[in-house]
Protein backbone atom coordinates (compact mmCIF):
# COMPACT_ATOMS: atom_id res chain seq x y z
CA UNK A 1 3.60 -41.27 44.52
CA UNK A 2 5.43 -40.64 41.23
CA UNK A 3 9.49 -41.36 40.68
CA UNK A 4 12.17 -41.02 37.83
CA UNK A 5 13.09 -43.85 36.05
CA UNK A 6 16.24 -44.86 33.62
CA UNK A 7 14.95 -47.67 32.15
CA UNK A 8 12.80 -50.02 34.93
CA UNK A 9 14.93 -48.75 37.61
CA UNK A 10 13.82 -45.87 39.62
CA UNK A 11 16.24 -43.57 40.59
CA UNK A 12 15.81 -41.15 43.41
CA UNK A 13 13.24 -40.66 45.84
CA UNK A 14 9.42 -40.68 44.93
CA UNK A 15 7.75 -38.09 45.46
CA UNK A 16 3.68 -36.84 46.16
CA UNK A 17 3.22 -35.64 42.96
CA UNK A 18 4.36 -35.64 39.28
CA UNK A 19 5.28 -32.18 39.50
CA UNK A 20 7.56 -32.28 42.49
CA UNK A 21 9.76 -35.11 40.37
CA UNK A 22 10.31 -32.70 37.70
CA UNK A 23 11.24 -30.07 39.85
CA UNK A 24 13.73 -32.43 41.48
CA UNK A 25 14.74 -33.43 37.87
CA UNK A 26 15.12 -29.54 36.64
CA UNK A 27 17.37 -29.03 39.83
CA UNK A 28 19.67 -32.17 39.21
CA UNK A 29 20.01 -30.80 35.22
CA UNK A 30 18.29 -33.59 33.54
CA UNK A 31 15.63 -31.44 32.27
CA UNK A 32 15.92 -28.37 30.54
CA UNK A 33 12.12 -27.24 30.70
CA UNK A 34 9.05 -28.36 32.69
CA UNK A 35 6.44 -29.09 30.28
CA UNK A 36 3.70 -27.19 29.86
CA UNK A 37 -0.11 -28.76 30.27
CA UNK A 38 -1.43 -26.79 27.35
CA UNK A 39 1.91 -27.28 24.99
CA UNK A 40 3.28 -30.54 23.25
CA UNK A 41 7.01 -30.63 23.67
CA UNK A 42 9.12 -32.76 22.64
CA UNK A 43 11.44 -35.28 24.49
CA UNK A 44 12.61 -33.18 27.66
CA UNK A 45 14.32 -36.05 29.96
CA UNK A 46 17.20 -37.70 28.53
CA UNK A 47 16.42 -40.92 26.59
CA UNK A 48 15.75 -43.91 28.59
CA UNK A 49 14.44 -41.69 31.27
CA UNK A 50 10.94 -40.90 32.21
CA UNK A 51 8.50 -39.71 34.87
CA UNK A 52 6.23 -42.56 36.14
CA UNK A 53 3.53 -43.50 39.21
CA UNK A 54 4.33 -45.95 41.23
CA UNK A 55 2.71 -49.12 41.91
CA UNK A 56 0.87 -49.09 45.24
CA UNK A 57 2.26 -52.21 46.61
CA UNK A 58 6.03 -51.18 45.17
CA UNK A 59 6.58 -48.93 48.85
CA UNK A 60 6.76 -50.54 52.11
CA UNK A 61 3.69 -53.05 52.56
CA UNK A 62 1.57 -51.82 55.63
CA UNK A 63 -1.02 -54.79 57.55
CA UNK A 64 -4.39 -53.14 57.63
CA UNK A 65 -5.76 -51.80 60.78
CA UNK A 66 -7.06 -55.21 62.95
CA UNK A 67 -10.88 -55.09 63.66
CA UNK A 68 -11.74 -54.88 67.33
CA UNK A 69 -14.72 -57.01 68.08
């Protein structure tokens, strides 16, 4: 899962991949391109903002599956 941050604070919802966050960015006018794999841009979010995973144990902690002997 991959949110925006400002700063160490994530703002809005995470999302499945890195692409659907800058979509939601792009819509909400904090970005004024998507980057490009094959081109180096520049600084496209805002400073202090920026596109980031998140940590697997950062979501809602789920108990493994019990073992049934």
């Amino acid at each position: 899962m991959y949110a925006l941050f400002e700063g160490k604070k994530q703002i809005g919802s995470p999302f499945p991949t890195e692409k659907e966050v800058w979509e939601a960015a792009l819509i909400e006018g904090l970005v004024t391109d998507v980057p490009v794999a094959d081109e180096e841009g520049g600084q496209i979010l805002p400073r202090g903002y920026r596109v980031a995973r998140l940590d697997e144990g950062s979501g809602p902690r789920r108990e493994p599956p019990r073992r049934i002997s």
